[in-house]
PDB file of N, CA and C in Angstrom:
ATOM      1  N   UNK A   1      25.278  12.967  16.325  1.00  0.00           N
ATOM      2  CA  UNK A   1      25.074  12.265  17.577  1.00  0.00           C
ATOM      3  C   UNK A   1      25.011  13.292  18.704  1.00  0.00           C
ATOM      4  N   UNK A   2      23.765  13.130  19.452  1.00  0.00           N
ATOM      5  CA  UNK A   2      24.146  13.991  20.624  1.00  0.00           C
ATOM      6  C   UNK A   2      24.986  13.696  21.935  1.00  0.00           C
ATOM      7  N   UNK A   3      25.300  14.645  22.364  1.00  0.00           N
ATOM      8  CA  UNK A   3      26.493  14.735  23.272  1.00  0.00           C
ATOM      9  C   UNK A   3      25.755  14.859  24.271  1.00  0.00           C
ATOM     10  N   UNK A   4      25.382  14.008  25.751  1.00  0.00           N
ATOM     11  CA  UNK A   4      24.575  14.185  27.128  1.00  0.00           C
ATOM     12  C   UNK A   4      25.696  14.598  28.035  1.00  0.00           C
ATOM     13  N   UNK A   5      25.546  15.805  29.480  1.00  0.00           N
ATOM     14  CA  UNK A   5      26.325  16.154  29.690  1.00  0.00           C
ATOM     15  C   UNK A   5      25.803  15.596  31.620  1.00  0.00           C
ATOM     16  N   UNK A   6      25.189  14.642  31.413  1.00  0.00           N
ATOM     17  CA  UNK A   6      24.396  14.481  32.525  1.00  0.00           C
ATOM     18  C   UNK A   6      23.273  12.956  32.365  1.00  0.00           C
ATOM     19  N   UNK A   7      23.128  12.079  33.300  1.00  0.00           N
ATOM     20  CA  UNK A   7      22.810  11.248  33.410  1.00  0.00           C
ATOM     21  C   UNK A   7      21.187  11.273  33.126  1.00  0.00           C
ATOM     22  N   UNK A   8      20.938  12.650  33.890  1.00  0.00           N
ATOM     23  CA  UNK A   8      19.442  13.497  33.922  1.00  0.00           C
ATOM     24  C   UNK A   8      19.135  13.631  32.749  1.00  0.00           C
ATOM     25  N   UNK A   9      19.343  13.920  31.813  1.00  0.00           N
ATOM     26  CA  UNK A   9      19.397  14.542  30.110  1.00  0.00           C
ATOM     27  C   UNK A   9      19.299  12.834  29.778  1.00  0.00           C
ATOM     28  N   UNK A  10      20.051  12.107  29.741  1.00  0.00           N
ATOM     29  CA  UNK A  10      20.160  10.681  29.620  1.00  0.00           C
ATOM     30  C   UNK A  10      18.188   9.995  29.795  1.00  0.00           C
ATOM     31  N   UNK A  11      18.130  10.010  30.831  1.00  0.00           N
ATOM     32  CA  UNK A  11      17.071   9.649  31.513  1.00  0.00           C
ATOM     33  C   UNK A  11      15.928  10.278  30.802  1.00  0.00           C
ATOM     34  N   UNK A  12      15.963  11.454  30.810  1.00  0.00           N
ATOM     35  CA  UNK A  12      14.866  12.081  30.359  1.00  0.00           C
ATOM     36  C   UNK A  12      14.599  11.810  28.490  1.00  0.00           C
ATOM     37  N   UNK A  13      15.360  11.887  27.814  1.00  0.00           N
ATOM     38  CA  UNK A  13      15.483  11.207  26.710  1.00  0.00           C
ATOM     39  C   UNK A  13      14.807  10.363  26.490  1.00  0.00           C
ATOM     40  N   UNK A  14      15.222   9.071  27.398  1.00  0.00           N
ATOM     41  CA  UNK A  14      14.821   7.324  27.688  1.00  0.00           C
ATOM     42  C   UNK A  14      13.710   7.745  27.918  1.00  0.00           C
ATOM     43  N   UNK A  15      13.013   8.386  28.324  1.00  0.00           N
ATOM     44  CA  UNK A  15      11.864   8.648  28.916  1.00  0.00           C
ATOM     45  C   UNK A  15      10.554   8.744  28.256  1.00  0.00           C
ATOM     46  N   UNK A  16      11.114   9.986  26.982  1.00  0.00           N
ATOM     47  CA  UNK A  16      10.619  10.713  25.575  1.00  0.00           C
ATOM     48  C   UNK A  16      10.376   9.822  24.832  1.00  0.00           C
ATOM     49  N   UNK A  17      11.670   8.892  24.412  1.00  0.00           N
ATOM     50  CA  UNK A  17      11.466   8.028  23.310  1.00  0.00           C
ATOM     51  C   UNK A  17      10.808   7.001  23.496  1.00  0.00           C
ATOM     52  N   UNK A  18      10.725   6.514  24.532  1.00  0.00           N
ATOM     53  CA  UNK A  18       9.974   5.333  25.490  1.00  0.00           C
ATOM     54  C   UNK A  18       8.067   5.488  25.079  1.00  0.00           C
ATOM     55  N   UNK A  19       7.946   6.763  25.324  1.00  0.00           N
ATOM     56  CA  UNK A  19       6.433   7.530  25.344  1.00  0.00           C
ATOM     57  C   UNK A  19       6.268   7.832  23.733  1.00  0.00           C
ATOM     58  N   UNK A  20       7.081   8.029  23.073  1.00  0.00           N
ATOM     59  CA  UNK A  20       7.179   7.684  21.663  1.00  0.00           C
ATOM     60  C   UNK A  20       7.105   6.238  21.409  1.00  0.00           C
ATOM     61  N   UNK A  21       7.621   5.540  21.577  1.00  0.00           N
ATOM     62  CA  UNK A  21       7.569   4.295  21.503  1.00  0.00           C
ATOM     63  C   UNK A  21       5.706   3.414  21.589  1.00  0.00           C
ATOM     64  N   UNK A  22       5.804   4.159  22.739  1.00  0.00           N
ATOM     65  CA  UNK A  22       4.002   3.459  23.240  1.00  0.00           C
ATOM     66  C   UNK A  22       2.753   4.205  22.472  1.00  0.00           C
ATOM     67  N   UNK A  23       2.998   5.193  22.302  1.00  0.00           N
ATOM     68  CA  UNK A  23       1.978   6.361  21.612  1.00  0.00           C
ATOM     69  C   UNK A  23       1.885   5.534  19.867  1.00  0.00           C
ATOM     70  N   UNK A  24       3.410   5.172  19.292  1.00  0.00           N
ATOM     71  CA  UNK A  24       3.134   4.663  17.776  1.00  0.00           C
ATOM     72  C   UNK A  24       2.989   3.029  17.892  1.00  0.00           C
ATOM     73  N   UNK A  25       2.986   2.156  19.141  1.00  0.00           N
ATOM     74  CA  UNK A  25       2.403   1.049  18.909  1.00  0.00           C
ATOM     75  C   UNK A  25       0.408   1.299  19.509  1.00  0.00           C
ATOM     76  N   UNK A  26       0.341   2.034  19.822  1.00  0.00           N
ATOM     77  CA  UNK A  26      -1.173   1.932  20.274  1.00  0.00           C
ATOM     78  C   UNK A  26      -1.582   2.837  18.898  1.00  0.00           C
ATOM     79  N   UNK A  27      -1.244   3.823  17.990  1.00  0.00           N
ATOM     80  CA  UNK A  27      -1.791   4.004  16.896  1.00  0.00           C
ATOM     81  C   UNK A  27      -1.465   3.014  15.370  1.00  0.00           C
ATOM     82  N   UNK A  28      -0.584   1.800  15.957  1.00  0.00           N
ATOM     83  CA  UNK A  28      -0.533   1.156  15.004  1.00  0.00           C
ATOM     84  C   UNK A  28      -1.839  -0.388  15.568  1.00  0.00           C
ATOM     85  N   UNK A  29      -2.306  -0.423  16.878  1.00  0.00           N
ATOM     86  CA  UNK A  29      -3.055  -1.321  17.158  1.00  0.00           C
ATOM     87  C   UNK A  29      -4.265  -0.543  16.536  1.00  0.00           C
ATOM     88  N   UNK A  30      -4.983   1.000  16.663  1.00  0.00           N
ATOM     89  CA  UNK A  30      -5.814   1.339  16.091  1.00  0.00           C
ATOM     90  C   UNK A  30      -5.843   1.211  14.723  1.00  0.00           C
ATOM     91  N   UNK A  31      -4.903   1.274  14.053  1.00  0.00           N
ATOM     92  CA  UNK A  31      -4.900   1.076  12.447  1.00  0.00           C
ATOM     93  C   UNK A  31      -5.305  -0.571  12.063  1.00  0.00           C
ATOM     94  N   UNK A  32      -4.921  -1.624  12.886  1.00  0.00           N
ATOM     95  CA  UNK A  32      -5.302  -3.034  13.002  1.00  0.00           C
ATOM     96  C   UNK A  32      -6.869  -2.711  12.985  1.00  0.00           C
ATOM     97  N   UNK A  33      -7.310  -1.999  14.128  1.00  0.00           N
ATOM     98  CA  UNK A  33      -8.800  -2.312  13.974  1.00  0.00           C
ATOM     99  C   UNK A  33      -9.561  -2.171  12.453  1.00  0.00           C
ATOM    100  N   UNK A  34      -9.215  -0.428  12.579  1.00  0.00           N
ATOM    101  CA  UNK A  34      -9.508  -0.254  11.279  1.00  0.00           C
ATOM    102  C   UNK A  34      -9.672  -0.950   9.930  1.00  0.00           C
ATOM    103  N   UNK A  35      -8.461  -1.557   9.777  1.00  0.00           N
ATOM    104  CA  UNK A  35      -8.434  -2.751   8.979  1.00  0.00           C
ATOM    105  C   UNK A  35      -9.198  -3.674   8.904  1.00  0.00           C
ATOM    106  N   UNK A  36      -9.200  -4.186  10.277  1.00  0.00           N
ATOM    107  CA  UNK A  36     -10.412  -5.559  10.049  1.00  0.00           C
ATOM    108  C   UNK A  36     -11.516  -4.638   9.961  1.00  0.00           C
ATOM    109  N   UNK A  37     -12.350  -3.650  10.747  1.00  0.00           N
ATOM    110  CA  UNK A  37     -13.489  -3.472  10.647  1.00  0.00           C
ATOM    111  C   UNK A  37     -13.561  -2.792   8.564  1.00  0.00           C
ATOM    112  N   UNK A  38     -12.597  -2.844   8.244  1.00  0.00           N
ATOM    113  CA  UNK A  38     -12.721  -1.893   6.563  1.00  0.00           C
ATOM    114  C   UNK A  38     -13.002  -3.398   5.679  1.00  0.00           C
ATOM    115  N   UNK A  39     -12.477  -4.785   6.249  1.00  0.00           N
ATOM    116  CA  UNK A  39     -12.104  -6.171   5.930  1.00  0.00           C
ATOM    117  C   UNK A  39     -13.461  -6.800   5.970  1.00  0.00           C
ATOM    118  N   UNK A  40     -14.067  -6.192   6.913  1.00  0.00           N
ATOM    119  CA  UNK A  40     -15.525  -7.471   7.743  1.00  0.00           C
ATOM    120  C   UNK A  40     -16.274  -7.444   6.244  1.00  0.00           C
ATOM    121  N   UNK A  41     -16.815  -8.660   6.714  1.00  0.00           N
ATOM    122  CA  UNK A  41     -18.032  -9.301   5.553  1.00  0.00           C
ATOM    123  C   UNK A  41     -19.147  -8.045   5.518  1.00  0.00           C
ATOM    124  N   UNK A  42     -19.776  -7.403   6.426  1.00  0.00           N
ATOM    125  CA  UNK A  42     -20.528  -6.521   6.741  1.00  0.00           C
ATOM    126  C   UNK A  42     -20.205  -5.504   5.779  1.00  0.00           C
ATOM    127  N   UNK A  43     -19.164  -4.905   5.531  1.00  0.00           N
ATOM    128  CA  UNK A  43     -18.493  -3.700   4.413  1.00  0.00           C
ATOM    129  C   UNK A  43     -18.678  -4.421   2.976  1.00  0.00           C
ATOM    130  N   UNK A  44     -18.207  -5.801   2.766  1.00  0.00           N
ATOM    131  CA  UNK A  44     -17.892  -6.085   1.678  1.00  0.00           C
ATOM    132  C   UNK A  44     -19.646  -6.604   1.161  1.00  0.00           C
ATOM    133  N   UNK A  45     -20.583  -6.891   1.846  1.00  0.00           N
ATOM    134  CA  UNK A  45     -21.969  -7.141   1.451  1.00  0.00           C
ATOM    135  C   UNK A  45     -22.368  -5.630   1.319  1.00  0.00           C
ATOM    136  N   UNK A  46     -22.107  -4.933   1.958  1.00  0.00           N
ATOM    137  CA  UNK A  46     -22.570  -3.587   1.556  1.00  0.00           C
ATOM    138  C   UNK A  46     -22.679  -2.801  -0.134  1.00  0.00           C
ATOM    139  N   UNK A  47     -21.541  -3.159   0.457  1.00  0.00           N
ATOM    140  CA  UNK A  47     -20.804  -2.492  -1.063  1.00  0.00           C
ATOM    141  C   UNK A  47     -21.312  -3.441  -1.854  1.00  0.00           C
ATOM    142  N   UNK A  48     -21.223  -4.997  -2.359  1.00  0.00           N
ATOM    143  CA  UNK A  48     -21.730  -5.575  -3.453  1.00  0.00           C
ATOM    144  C   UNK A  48     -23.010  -5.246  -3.701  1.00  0.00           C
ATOM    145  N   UNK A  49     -24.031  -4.812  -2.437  1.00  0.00           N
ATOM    146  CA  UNK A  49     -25.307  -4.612  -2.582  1.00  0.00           C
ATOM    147  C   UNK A  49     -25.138  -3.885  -3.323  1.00  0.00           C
ATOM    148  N   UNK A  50     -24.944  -2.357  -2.683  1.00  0.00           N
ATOM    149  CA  UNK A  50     -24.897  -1.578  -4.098  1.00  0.00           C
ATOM    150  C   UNK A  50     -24.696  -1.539  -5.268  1.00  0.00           C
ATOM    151  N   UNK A  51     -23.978  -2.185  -5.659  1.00  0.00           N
ATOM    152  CA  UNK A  51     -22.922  -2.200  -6.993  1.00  0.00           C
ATOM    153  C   UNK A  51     -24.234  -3.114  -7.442  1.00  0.00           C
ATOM    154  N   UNK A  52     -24.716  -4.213  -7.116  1.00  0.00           N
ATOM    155  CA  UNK A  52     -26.153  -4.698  -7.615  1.00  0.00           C
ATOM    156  C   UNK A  52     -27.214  -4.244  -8.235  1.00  0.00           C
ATOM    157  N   UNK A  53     -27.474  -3.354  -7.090  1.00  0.00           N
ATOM    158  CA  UNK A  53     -28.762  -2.500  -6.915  1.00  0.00           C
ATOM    159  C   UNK A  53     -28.349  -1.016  -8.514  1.00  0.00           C
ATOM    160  N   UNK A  54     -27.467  -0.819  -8.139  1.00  0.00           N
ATOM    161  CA  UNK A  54     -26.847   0.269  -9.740  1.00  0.00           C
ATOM    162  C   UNK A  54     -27.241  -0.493 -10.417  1.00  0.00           C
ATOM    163  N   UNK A  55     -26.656  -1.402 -10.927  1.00  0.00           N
ATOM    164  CA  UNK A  55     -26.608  -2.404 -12.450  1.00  0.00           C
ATOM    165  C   UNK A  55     -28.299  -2.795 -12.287  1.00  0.00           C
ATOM    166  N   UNK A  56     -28.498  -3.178 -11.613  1.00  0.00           N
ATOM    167  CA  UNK A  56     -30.343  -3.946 -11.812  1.00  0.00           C
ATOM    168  C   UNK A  56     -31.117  -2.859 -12.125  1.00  0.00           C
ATOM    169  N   UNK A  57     -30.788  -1.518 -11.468  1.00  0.00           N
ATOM    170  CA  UNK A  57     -31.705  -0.221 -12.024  1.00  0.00           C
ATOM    171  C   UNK A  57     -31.043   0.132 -13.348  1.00  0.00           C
ATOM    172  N   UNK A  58     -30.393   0.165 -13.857  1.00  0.00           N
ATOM    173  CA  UNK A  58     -29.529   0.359 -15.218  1.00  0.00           C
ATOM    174  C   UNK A  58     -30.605  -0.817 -16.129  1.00  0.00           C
ATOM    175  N   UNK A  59     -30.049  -2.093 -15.745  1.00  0.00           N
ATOM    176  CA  UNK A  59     -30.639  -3.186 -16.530  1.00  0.00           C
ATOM    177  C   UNK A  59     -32.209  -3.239 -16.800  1.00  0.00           C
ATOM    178  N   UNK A  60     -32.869  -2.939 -15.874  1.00  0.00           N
ATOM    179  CA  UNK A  60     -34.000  -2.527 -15.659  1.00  0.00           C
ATOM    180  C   UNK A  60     -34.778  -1.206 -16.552  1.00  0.00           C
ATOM    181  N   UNK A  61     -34.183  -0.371 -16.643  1.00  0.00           N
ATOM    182  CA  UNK A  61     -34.874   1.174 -17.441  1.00  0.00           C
ATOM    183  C   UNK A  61     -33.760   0.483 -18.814  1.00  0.00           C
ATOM    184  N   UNK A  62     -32.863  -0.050 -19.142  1.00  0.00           N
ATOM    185  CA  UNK A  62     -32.710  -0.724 -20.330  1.00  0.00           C
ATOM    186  C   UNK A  62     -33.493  -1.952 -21.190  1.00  0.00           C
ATOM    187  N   UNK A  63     -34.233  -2.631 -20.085  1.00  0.00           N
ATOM    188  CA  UNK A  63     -35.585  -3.504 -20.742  1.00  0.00           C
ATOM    189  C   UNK A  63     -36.442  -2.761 -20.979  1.00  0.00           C
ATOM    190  N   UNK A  64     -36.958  -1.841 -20.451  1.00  0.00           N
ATOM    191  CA  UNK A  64     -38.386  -0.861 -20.423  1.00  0.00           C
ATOM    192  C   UNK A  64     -38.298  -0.243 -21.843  1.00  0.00           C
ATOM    193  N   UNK A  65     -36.574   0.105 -21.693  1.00  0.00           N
ATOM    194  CA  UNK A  65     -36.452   0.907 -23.329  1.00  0.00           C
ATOM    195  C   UNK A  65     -36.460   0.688 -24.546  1.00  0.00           C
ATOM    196  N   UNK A  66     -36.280  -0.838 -24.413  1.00  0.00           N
ATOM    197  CA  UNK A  66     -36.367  -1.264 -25.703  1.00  0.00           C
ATOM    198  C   UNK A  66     -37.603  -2.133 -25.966  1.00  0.00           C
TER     199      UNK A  66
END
């Protein structure tokens, strides 16, 4: 535990941790965004496209081959 030898030291502390305080809720509101924008329908059609578009070219040069 620290020992304050002064009201000033006190204050300034409150001050630090306070600005700590605001700095890790505004990088935890950026991590929210992140989330939804990683969440949106827009990412998740993306990605299925692809994963489509692989398998149909796979499926595809596998009809040709046989």
């Amino acid at each position: 535990m620290k020992t304050y030898s002064s009201i000033k030291d006190i204050n300034q502390d409150l001050k630090r941790l306070n600005l700590e305080r605001q700095i890790a809720w505004e990088e935890m509101k950026s991590l929210k965004h992140d989330v939804k924008n990683d969440f949106s329908s827009y990412n998740w059609l993306s990605t299925a496209f692809s994963a489509v578009k692989k398998y149909g070219v796979l499926y595809l040069i596998r009809k040709i081959l046989r």
